[in-house]
Protein backbone atom coordinates (compact mmCIF):
# COMPACT_ATOMS: atom_id res chain seq x y z
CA UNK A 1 0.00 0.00 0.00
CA UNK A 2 2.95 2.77 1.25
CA UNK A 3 5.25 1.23 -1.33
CA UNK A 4 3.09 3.73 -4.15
CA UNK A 5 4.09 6.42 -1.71
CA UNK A 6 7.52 5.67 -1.35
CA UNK A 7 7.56 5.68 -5.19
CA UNK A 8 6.16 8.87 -4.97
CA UNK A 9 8.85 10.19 -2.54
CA UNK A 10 11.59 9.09 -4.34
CA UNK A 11 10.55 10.39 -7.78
CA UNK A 12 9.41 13.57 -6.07
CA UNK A 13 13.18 13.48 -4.52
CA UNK A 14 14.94 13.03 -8.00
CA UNK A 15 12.73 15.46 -9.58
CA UNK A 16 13.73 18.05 -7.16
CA UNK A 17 17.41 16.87 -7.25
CA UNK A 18 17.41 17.23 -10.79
CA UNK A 19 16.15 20.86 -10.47
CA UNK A 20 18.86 21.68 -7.93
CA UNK A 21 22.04 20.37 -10.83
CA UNK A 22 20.11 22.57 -12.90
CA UNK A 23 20.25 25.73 -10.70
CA UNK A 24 23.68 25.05 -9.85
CA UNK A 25 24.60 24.84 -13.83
CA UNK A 26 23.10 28.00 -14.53
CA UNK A 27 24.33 30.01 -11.34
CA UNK A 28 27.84 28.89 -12.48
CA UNK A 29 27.49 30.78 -15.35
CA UNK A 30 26.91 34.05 -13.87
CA UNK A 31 30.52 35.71 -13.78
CA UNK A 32 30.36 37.81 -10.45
CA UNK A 33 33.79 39.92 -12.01
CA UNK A 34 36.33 37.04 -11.57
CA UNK A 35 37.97 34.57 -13.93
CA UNK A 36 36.96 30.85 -13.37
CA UNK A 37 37.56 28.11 -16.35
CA UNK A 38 34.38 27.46 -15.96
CA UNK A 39 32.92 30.29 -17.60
CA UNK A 40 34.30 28.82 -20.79
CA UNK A 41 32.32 25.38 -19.96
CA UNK A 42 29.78 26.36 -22.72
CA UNK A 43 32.09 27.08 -25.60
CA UNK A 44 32.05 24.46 -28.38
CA UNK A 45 34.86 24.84 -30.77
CA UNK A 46 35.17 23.93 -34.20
CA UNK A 47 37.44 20.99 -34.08
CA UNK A 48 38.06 19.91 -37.70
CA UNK A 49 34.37 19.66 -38.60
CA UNK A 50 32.89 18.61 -35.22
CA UNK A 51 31.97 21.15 -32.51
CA UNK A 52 33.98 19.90 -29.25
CA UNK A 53 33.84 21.33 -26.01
CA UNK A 54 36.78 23.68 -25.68
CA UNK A 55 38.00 21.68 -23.08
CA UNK A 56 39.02 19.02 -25.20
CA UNK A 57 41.11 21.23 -27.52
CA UNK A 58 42.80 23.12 -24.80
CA UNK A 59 43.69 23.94 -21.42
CA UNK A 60 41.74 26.51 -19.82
CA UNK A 61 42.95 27.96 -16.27
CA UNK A 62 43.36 31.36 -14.05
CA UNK A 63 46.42 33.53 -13.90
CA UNK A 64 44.95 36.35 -11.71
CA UNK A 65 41.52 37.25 -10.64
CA UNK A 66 40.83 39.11 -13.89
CA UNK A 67 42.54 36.39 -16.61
CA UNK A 68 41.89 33.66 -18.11
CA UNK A 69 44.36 31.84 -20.44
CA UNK A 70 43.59 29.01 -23.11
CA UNK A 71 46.77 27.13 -23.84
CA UNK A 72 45.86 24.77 -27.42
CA UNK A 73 46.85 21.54 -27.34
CA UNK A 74 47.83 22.19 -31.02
CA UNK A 75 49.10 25.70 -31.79
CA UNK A 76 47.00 25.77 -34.89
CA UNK A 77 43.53 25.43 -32.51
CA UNK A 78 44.22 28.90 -31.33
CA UNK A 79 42.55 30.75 -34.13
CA UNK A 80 39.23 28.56 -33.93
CA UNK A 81 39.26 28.62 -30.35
CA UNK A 82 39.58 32.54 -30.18
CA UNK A 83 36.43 32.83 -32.76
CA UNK A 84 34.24 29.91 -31.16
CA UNK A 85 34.56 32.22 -27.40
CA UNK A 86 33.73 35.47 -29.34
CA UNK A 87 31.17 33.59 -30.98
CA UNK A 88 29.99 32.75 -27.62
CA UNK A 89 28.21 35.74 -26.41
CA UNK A 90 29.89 35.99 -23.46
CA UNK A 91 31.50 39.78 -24.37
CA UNK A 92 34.72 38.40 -23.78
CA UNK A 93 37.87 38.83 -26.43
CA UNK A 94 40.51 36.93 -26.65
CA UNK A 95 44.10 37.99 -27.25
CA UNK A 96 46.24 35.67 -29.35
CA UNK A 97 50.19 35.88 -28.39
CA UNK A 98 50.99 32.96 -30.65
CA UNK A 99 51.34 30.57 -27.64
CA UNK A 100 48.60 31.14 -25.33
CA UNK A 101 45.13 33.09 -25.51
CA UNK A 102 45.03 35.91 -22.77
CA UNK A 103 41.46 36.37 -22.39
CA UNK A 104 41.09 39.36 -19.48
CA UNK A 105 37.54 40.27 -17.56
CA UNK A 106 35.95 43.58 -17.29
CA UNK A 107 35.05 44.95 -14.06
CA UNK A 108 31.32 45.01 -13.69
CA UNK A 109 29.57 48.28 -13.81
CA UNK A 110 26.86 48.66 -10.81
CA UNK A 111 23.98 48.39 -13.48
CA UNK A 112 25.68 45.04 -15.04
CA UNK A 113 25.86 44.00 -11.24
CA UNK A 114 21.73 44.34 -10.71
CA UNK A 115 21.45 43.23 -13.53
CA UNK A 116 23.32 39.52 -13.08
CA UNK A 117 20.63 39.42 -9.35
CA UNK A 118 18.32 39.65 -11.32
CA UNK A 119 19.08 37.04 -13.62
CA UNK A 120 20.41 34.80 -10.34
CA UNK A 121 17.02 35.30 -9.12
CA UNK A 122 15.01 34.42 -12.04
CA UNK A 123 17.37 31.44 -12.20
CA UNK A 124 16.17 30.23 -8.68
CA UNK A 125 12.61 31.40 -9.07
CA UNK A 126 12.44 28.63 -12.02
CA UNK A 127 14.02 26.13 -9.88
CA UNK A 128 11.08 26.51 -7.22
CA UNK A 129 8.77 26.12 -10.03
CA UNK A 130 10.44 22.68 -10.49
CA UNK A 131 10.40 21.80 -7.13
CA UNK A 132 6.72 22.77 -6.94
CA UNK A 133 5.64 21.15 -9.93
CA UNK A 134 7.60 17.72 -8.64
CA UNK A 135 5.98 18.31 -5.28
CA UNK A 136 2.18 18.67 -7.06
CA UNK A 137 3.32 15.34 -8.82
CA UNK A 138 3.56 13.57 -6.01
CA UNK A 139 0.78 14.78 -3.85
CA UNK A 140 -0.91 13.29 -6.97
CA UNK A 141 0.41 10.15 -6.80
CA UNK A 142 -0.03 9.85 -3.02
CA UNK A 143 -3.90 10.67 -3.30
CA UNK A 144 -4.21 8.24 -6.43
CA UNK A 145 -2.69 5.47 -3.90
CA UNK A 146 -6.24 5.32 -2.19
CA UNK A 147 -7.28 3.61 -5.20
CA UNK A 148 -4.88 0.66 -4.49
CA UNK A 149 -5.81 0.78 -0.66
CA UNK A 150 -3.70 3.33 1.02
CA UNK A 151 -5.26 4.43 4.47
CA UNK A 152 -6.22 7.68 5.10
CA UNK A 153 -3.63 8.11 7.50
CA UNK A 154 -0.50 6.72 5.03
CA UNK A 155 -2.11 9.47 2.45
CA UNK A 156 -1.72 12.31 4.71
CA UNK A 157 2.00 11.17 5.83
CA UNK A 158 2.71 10.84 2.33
CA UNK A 159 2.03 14.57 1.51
CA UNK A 160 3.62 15.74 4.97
CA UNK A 161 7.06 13.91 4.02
CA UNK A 162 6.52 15.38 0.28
CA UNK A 163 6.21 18.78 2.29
CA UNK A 164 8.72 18.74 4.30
CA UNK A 165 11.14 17.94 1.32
CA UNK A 166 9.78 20.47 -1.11
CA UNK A 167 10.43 23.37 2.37
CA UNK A 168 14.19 21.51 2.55
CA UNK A 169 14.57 21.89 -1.43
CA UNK A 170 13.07 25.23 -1.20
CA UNK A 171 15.32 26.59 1.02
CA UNK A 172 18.58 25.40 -0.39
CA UNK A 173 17.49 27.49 -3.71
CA UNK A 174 16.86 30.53 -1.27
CA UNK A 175 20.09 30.00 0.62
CA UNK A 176 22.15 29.49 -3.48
CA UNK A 177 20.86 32.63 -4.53
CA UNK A 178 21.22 34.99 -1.86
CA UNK A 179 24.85 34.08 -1.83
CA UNK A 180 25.39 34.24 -5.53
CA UNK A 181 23.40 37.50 -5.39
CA UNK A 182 26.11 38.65 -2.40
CA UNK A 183 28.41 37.09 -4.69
CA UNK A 184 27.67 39.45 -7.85
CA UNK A 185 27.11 42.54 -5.66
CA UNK A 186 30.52 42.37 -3.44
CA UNK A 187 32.89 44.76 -5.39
């Protein structure tokens, strides 16, 4: 009889889970102002006829807070890889020295700053939606389980665990964005 609600639980859990890498993914790629390789985790190069993530064709690391470098695992990827992260739309450019690429970051302006919360926040505001949507899922599932026996009691437990982990999943996207937004804002 519970096992429908475990079922429920569990998908409800993954669902939310899911919704969490996804937040985390996109969070990641709001600079705050400093150089991390993994702003360059979306750039796709073109690798003699196949687009290949970029780190496949080179070696992307810090130097400072403010650079980035690309060192090519074959000199003659430097080209490509300089147009695929212009191409990128991240308003980054690239400077070619004929080793490595020198790519440095602009200080945010105050407007670009609000303007990153407000994307962080949309970001997280999605990821409830998720979580809600997994949550109205389950509570679905749980009430259909009457129909295969489930006690009144086991239906309302059901929704109260389902609850309780939708407030626990709700709270981690709170607590991700108010630090990314603190993130973005610190100077």
């Amino acid at each position: 009889m519970s096992e429908m609600i475990d079922l429920a639980y569990d998908s409800a859990k993954e669902d939310m889970q899911k919704a969490m890498d996804r937040l985390d993914n996109e969070l990641r790629k709001l600079r705050a102002g400093k150089a991390h390789p993994s702003m360059l985790d979306s750039v796709k190069v073109d690798y003699y006829g196949s687009l290949t993530p970029l780190n496949q064709v080179g070696n992307v690391s810090t130097t400072d807070p403010r650079t980035l470098t690309v060192q090519a695992y074959e000199k003659s990827m430097l080209d490509p890889i300089a147009m695929a992260i212009t191409n990128a739309n991240l308003g980054l450019n690239p400077m070619n020295n004929g080793e490595v690429l020198i790519i440095s970051i602009p200080a945010l302006t105050e407007e670009r700053r609000r303007d990153l919360a407000k994307q962080a926040k949309t970001v997280g505001d999605n990821a409830n939606v998720s979580i809600r949507n997994a949550r109205k899922d389950a509570n679905d599932a749980v009430k259909a389980s009457k129909d295969d026996g489930a006690s009144e009691d086991a239906i309302k437990a059901g929704e109260a665990n389902i609850q309780s982990l939708t407030n626990d999943f709700t709270k981690q996207v709170d607590d991700r964005i108010s630090a990314k937004e603190k993130d973005i804002m610190t100077v």
